[in-house]
N, C-alpha and C. Protein backbone atom coordinates (compact mmCIF):
# COMPACT_ATOMS: atom_id res chain seq x y z
N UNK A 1 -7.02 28.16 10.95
CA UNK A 1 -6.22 27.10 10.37
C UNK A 1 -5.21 27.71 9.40
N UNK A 2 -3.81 27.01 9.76
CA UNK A 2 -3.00 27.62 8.27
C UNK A 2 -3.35 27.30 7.65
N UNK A 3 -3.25 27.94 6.00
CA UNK A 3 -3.37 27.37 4.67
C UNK A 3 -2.53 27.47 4.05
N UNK A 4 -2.21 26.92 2.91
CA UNK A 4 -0.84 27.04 2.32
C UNK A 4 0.06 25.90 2.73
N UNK A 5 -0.65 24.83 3.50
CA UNK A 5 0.05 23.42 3.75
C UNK A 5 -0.12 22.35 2.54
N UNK A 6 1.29 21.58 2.68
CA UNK A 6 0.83 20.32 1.97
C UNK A 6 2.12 19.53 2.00
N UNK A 7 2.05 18.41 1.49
CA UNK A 7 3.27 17.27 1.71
C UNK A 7 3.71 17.32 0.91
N UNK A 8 4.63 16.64 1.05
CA UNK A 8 5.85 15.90 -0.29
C UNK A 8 7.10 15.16 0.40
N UNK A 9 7.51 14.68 -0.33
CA UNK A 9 8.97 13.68 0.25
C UNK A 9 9.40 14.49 1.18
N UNK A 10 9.96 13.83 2.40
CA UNK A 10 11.33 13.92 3.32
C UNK A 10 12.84 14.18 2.10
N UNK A 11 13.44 15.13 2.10
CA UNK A 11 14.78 15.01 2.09
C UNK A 11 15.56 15.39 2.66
N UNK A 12 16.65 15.12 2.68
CA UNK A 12 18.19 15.37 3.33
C UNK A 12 18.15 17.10 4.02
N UNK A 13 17.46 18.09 3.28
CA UNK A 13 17.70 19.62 3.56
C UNK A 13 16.54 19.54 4.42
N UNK A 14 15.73 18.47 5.08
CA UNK A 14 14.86 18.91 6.05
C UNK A 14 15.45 18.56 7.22
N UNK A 15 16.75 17.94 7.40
CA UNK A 15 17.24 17.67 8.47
C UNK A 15 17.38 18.78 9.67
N UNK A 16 17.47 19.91 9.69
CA UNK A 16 17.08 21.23 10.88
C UNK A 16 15.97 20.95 11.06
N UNK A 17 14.63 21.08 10.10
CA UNK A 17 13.88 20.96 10.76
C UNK A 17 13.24 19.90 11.72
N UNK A 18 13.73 18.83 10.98
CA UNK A 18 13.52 17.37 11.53
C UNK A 18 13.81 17.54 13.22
N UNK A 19 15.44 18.40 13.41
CA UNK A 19 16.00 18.27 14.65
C UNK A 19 15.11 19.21 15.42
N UNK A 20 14.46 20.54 15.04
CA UNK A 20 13.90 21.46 15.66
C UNK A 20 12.61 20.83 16.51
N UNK A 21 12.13 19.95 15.59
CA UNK A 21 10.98 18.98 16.01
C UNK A 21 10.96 18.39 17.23
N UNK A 22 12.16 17.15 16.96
CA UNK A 22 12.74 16.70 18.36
C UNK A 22 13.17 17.36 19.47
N UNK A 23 13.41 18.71 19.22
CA UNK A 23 14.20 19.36 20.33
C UNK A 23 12.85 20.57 21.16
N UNK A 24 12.25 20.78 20.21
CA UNK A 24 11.10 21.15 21.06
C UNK A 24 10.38 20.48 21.99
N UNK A 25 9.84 19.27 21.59
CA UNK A 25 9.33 18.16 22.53
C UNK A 25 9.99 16.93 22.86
N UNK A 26 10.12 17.02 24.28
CA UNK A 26 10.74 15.64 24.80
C UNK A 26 10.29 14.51 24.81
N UNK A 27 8.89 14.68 24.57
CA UNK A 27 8.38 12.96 24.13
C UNK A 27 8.63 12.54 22.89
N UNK A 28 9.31 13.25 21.89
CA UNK A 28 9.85 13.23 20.65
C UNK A 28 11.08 11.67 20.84
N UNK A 29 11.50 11.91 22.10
CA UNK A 29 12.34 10.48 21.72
C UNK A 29 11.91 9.15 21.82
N UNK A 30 10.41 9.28 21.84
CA UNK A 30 10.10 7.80 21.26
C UNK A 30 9.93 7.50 19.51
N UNK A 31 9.64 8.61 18.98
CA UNK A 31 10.45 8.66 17.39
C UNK A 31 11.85 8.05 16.66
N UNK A 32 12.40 8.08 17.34
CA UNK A 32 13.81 8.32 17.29
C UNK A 32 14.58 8.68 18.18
N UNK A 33 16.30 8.64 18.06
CA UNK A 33 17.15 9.06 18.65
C UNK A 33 17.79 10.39 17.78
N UNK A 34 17.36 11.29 17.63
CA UNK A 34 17.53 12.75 16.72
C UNK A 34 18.22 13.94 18.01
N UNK A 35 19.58 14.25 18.00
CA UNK A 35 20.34 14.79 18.85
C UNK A 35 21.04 15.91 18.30
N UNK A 36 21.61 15.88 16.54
CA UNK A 36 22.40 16.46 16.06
C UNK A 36 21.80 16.57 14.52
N UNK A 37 22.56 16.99 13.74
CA UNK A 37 22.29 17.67 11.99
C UNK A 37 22.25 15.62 12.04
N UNK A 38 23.34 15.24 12.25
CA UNK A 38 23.87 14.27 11.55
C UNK A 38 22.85 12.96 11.80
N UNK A 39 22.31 13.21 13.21
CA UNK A 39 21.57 12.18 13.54
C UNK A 39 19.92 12.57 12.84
N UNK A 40 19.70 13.78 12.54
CA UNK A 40 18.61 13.81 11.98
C UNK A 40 18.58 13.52 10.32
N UNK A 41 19.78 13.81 9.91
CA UNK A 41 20.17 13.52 8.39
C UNK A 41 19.61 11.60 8.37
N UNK A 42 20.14 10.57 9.13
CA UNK A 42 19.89 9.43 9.28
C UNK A 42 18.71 8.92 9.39
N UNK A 43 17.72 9.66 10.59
CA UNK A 43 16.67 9.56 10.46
C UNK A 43 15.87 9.67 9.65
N UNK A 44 16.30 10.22 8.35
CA UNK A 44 15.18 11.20 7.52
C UNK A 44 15.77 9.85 6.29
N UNK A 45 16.96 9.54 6.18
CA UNK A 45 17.93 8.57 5.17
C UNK A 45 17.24 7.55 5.57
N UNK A 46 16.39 6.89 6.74
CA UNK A 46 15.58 5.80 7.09
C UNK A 46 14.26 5.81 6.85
N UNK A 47 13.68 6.78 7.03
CA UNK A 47 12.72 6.96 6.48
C UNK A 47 12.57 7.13 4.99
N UNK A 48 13.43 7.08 4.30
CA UNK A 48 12.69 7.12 2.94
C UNK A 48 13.50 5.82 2.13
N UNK A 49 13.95 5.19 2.49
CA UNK A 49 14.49 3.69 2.21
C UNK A 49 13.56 3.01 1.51
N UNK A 50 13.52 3.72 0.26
CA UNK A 50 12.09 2.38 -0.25
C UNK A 50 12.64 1.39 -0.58
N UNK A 51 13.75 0.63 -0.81
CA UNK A 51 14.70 -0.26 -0.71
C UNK A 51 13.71 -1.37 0.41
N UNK A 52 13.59 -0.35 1.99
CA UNK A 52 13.52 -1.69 2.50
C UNK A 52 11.56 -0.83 3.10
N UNK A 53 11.06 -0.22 2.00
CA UNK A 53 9.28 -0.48 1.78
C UNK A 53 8.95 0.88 2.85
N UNK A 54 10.08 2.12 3.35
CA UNK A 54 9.78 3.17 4.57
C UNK A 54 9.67 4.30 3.38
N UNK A 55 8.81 5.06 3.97
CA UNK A 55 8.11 6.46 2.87
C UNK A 55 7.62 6.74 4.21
N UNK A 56 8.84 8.98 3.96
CA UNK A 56 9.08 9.40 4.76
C UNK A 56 8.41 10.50 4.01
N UNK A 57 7.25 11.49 4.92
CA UNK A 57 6.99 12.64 4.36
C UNK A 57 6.65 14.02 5.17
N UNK A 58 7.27 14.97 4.51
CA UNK A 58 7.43 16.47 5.28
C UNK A 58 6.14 16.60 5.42
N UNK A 59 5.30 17.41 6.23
CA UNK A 59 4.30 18.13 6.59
C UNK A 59 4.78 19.63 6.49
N UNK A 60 4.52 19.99 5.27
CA UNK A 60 5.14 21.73 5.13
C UNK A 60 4.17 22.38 5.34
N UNK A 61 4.70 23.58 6.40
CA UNK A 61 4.08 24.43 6.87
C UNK A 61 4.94 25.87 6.83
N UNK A 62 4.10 26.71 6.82
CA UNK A 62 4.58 27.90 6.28
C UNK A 62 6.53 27.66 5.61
N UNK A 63 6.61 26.98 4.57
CA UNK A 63 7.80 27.16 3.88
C UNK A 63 8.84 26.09 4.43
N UNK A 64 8.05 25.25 5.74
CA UNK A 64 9.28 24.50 6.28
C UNK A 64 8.81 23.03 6.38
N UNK A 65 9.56 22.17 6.93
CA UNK A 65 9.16 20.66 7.50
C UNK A 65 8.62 20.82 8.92
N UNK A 66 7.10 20.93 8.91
CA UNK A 66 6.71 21.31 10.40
C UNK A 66 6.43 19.82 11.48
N UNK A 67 6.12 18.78 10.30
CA UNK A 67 5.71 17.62 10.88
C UNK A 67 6.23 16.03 9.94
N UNK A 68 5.83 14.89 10.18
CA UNK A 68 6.26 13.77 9.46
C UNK A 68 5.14 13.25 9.28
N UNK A 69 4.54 12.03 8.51
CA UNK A 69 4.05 11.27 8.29
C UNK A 69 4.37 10.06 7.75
N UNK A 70 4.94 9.27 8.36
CA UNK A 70 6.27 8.12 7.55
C UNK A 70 5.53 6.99 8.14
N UNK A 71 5.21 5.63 7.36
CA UNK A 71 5.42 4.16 7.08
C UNK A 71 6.69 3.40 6.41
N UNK A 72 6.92 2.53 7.79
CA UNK A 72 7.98 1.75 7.95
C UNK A 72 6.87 0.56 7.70
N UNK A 73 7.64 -0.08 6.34
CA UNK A 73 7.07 -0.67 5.63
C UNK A 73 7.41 -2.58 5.60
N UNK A 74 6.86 -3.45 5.65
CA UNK A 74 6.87 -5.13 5.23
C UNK A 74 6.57 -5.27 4.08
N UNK A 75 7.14 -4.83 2.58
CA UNK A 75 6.44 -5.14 1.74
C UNK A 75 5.91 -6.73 1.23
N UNK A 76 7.10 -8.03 1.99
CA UNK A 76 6.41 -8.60 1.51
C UNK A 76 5.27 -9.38 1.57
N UNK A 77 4.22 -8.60 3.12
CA UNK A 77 3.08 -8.73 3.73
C UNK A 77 1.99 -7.67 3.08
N UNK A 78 2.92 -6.04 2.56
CA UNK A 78 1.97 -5.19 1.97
C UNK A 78 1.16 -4.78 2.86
N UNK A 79 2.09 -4.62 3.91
CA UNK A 79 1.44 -3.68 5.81
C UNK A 79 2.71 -2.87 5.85
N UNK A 80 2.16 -1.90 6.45
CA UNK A 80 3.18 -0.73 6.67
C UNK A 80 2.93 -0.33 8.59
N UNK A 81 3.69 -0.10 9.10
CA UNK A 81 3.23 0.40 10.31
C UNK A 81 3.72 2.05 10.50
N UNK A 82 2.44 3.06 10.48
CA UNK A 82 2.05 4.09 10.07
C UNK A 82 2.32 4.88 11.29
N UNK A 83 3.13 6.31 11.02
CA UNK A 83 3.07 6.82 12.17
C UNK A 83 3.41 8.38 11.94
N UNK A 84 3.22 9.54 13.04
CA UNK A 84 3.08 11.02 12.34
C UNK A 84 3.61 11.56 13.93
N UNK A 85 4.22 12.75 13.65
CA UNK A 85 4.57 13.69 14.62
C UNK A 85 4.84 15.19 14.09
N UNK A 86 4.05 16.18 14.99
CA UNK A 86 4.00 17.47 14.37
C UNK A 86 4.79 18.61 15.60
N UNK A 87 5.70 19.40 15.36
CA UNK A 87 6.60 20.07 16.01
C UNK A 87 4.78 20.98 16.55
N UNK A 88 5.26 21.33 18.27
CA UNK A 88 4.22 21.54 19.38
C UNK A 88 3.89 23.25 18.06
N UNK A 89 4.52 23.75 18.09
CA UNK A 89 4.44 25.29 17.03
C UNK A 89 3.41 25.10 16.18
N UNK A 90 2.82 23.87 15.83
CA UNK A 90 2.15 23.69 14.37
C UNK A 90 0.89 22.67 14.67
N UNK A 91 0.62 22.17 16.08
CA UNK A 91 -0.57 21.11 16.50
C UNK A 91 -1.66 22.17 16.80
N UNK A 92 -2.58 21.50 17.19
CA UNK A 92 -4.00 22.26 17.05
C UNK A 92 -4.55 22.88 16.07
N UNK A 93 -4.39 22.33 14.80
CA UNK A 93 -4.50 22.96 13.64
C UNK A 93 -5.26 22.20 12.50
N UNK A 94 -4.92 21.21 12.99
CA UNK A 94 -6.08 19.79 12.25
C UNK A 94 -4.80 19.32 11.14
N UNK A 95 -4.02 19.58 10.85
CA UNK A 95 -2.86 19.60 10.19
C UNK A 95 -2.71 18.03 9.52
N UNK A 96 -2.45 17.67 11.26
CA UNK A 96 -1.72 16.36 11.53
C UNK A 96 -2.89 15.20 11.19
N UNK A 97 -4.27 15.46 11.23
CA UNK A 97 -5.19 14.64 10.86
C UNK A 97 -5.09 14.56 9.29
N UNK A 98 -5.34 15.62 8.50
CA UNK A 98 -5.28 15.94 7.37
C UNK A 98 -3.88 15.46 6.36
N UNK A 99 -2.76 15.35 7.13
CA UNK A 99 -1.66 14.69 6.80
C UNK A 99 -1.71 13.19 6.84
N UNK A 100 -2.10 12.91 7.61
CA UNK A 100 -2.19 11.41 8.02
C UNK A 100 -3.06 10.64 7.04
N UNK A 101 -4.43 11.53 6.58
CA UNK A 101 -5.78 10.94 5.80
C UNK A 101 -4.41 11.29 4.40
N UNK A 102 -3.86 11.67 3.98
CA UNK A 102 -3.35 11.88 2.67
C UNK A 102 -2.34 10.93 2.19
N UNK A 103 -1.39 10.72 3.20
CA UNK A 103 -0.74 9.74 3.43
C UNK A 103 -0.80 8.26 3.17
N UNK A 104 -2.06 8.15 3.86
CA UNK A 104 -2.88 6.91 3.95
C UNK A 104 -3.75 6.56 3.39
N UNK A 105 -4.24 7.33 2.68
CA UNK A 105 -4.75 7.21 1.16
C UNK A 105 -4.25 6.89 0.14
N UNK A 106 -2.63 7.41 0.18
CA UNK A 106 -1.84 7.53 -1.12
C UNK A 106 -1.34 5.49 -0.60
N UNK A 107 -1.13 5.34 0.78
CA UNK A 107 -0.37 4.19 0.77
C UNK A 107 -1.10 2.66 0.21
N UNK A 108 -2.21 3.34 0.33
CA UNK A 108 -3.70 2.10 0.32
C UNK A 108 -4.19 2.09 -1.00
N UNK A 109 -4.43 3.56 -1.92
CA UNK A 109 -4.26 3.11 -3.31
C UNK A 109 -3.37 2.64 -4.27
N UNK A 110 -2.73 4.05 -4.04
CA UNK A 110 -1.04 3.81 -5.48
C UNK A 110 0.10 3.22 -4.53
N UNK A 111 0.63 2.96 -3.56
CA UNK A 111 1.62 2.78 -2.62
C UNK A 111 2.18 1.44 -2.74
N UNK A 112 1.11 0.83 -2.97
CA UNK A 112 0.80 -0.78 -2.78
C UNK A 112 0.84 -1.43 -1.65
N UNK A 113 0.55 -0.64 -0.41
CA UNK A 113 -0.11 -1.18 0.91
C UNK A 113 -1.46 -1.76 1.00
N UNK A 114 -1.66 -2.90 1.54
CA UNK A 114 -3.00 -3.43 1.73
C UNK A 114 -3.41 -3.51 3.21
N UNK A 115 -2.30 -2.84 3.88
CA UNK A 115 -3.04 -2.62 5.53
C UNK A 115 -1.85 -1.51 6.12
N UNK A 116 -2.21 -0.85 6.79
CA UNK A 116 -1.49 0.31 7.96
C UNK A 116 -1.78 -0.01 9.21
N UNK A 117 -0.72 -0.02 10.24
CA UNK A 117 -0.82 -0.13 11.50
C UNK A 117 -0.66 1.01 12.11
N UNK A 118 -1.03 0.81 13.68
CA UNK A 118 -0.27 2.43 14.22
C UNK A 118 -0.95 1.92 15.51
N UNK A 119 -0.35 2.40 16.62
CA UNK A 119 -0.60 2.53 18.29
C UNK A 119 -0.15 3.84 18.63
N UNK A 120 -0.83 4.20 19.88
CA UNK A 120 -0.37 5.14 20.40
C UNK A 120 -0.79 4.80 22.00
N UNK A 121 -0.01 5.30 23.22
CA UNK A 121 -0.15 5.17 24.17
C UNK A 121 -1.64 5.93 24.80
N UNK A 122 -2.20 5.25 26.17
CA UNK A 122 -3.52 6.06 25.87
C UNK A 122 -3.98 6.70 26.39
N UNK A 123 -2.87 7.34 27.03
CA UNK A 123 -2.99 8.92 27.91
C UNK A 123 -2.48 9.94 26.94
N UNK A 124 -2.26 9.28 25.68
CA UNK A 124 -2.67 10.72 24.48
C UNK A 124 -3.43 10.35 23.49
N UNK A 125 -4.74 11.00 24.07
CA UNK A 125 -5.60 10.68 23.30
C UNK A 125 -5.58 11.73 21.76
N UNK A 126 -4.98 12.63 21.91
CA UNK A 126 -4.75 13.66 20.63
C UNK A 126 -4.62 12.45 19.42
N UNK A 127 -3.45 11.64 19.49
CA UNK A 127 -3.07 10.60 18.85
C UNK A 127 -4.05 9.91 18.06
N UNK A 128 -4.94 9.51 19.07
CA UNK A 128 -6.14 8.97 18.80
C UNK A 128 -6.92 9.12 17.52
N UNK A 129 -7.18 10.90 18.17
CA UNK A 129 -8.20 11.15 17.25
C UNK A 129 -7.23 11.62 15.96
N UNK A 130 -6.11 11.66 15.60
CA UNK A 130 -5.58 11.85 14.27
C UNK A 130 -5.87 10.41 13.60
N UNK A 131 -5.37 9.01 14.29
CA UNK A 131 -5.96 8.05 13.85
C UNK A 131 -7.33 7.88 13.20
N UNK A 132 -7.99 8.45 14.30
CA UNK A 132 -9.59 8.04 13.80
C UNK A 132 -9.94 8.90 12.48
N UNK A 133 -9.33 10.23 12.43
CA UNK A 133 -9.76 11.06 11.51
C UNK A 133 -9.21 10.55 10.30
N UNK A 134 -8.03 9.30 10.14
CA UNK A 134 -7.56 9.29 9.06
C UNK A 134 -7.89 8.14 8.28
N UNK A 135 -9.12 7.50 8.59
CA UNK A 135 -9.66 6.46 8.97
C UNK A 135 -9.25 5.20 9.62
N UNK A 136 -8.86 5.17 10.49
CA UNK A 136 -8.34 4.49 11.63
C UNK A 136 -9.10 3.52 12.07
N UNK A 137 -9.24 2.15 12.22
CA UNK A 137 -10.21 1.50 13.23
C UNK A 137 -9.63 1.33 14.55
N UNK A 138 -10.42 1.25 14.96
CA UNK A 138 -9.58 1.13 16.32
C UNK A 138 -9.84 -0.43 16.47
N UNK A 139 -8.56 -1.12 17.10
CA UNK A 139 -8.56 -2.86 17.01
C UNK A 139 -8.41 -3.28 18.04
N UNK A 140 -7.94 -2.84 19.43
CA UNK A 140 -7.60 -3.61 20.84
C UNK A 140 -6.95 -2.30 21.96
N UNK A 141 -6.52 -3.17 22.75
CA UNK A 141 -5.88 -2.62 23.58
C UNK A 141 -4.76 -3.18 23.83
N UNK A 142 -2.81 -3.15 23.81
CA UNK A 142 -2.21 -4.11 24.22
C UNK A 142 -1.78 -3.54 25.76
N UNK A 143 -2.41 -4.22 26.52
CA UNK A 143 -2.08 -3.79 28.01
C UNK A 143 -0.43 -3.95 28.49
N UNK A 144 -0.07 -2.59 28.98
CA UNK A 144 1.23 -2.77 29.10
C UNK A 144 2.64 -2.93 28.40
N UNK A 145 2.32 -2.32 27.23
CA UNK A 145 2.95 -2.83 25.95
C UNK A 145 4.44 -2.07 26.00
N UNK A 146 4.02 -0.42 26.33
CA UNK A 146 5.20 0.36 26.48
C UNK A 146 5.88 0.19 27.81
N UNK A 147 7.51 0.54 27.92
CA UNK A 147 8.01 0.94 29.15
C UNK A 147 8.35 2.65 28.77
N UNK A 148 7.51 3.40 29.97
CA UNK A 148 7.92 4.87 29.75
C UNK A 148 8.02 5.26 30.97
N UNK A 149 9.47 5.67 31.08
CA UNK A 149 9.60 6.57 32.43
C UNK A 149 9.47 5.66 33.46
N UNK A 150 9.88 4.34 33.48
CA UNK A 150 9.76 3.09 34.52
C UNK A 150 8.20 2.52 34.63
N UNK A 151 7.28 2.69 34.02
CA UNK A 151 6.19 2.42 34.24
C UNK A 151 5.36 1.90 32.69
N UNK A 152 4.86 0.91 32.84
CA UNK A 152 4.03 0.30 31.81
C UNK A 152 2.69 0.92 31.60
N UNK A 153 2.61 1.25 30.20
CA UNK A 153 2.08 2.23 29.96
C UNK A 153 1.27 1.32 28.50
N UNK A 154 -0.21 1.30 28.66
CA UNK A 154 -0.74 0.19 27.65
C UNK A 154 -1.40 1.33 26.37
N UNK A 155 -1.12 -0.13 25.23
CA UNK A 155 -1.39 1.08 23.67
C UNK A 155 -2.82 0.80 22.90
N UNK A 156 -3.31 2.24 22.55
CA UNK A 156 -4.63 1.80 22.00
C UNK A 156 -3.54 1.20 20.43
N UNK A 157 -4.36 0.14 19.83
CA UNK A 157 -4.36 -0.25 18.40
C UNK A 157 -5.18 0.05 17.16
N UNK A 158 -4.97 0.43 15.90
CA UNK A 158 -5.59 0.61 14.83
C UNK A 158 -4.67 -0.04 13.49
N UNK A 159 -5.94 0.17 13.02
CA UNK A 159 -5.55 -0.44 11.27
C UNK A 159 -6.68 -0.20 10.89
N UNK A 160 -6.05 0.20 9.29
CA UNK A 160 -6.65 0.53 8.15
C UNK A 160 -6.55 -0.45 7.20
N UNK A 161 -7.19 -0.81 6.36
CA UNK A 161 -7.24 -1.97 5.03
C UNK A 161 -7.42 -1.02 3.95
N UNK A 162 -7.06 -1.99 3.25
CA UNK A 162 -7.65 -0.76 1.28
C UNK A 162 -8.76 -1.48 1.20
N UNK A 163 -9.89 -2.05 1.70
CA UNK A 163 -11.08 -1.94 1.12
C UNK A 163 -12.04 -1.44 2.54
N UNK A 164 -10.93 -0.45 3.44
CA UNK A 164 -12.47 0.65 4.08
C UNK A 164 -12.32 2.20 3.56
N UNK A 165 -13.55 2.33 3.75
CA UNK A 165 -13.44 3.17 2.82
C UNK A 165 -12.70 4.38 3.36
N UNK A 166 -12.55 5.55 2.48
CA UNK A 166 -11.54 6.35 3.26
C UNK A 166 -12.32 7.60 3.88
N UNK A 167 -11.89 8.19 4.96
CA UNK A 167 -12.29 9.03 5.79
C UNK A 167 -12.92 10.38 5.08
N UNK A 168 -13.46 11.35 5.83
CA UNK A 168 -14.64 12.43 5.24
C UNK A 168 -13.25 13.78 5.70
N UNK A 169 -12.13 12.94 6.52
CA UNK A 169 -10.98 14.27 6.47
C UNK A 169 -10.45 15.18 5.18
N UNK A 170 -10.74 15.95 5.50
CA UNK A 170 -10.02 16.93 3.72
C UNK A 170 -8.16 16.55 3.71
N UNK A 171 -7.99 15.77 2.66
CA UNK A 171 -6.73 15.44 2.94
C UNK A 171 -6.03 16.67 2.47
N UNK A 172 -4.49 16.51 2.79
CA UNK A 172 -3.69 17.74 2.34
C UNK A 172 -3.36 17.01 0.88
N UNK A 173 -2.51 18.21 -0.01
CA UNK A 173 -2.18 18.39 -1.33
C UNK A 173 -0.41 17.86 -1.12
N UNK A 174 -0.46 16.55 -1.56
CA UNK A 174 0.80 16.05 -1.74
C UNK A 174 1.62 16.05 -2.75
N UNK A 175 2.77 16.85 -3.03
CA UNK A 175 3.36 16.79 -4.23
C UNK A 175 5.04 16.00 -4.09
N UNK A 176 4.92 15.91 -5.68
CA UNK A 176 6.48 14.74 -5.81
C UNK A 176 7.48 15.86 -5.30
N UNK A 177 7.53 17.09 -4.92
CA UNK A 177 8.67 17.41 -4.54
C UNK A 177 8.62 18.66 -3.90
């Protein structure tokens, strides 16, 4: 496992890496539309909009933005719908679980979230288990929910509340900057 990981805000100078992310993996464009500096500069300017309740955060890995962990936020429901992607260079590492439990900890105590959402399609189950590890419940199935690649493609569901308790994942070390 690397060590020497930990979070902190998305800003504007992570935009390369943001794009390196997308451009390594092609299932990356269900994230976003991230093509150029400029389009990843936007993406990263949306994600941290606490204006409209989105908290966008780097997953630093060796010195760079290896991954995200960002809630796009309803504050005035106090649900966020929770979601993470880690450039293919930096998965298998438990990383992305450990990001996610930190995240989602921070959103459910100090954040002022009182629920997190998140789906993932369910022929990736990797997804899954970052959910589950971050304490995730798992809530349904919506059959058919996605269109990918011409074909309907159904999503497992989860949510988290602030009164379950939080997961046995070692979260990562999140700092203001």
């Amino acid at each position: 496992m690397l060590s020497g990981a930990y979070l902190r805000p998305l800003t504007p100078a992570d935009a390369a890496d943001v794009l390196a992310g997308f451009q390594a993996d092609p299932e990356m464009i269900r994230q976003g539309d991230v093509t150029d500096l400029d389009s990843a500069g936007k993406y990263i300017e949306f994600l941290t909009d606490s204006e409209q309740g989105n908290h966008g955060f780097a997953i630093v890995v060796e010195s760079r933005c290896g991954g995200v962990v960002g809630i796009n936020g309803a504050s005035q429901h106090r649900l966020g719908w929770f979601f993470y992607w880690m450039h293919p260079e930096f998965r298998g590492q438990g990383l992305t679980a450990r990001a996610a439990a930190s995240v989602a900890n921070w959103a459910l105590t100090n954040g002022g979230f009182e629920r997190l959402e998140l789906g993932h399609r369910v022929n990736n189950p990797a997804s899954g288990a970052v959910a589950q590890a971050a304490g995730f419940i798992h809530e349904g199935t919506e059959r058919a929910k996605f269109l990918v690649k011409g074909e309907r493609v159904d999503v497992r569901t989860y949510g988290r509340l602030s009164t379950d308790p939080a997961p046995d994942t070692e979260p990562l070390p999140l700092s203001s900057r």
